[in-house]
Protein backbone atom coordinates (compact mmCIF):
# COMPACT_ATOMS: atom_id res chain seq x y z
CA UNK A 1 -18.48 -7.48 -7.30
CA UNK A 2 -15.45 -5.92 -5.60
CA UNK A 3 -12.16 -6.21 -7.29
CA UNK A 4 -9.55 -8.06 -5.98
CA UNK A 5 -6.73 -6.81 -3.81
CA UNK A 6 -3.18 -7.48 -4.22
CA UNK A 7 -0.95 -7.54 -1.01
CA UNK A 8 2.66 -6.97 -0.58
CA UNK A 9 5.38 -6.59 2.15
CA UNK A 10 7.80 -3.48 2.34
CA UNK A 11 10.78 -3.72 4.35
CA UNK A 12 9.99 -3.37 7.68
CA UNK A 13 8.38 -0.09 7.69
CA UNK A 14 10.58 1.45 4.48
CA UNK A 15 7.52 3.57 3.21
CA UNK A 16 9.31 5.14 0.32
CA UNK A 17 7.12 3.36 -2.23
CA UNK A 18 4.54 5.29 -1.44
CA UNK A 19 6.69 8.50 -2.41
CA UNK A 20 6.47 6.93 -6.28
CA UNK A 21 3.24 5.69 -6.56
CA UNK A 22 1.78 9.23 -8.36
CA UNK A 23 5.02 9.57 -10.58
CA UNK A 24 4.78 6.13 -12.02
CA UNK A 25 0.84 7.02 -12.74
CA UNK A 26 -0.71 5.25 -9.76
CA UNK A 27 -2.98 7.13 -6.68
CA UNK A 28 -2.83 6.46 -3.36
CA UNK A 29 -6.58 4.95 -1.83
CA UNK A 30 -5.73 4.63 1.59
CA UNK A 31 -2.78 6.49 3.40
CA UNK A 32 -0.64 4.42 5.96
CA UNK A 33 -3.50 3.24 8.52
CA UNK A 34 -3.28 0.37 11.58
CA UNK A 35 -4.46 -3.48 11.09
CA UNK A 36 -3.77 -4.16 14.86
CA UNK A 37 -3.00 -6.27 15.74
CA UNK A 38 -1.10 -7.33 11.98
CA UNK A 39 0.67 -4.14 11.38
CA UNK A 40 0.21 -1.39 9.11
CA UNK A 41 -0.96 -1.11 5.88
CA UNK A 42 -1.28 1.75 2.56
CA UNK A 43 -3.74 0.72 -0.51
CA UNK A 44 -2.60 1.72 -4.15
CA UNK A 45 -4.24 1.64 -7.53
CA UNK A 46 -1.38 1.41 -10.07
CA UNK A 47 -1.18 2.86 -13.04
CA UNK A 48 -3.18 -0.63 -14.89
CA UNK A 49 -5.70 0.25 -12.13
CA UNK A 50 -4.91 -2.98 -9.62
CA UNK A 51 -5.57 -2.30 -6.16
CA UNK A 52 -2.18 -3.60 -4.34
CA UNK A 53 -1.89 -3.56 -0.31
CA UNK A 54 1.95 -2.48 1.17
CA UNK A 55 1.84 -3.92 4.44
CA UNK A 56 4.75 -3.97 7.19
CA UNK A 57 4.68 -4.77 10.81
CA UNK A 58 6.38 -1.37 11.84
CA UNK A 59 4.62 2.33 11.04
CA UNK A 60 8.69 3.66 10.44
């Protein structure tokens, strides 16, 4: 069974979450990648091991 995923907005295209993710204990699954024609999105785990989706319509 796969585990559920979580997704979230950022501020159109304000990455800077992704810049905290290993100091608050989390890892980064899956850099900054396209959804075309939705936008862009980054997977997490955090630090309670949920997988959570940032997703924005702009890369920057």
């Amino acid at each position: 069974m796969g585990l559920a995923l979580c997704p979230t907005s950022t501020a159109m295209g304000d990455w800077r979450a992704l810049e905290q993710v290993k100091h608050y204990g989390g890892r980064i699954e899956k850099t900054i990648h396209p959804l075309a024609p939705f936008g862009f999105r980054a997977v997490i785990r955090d630090s309670e091991g949920n997988r959570v989706a940032l997703h924005s319509m702009v890369m920057n």
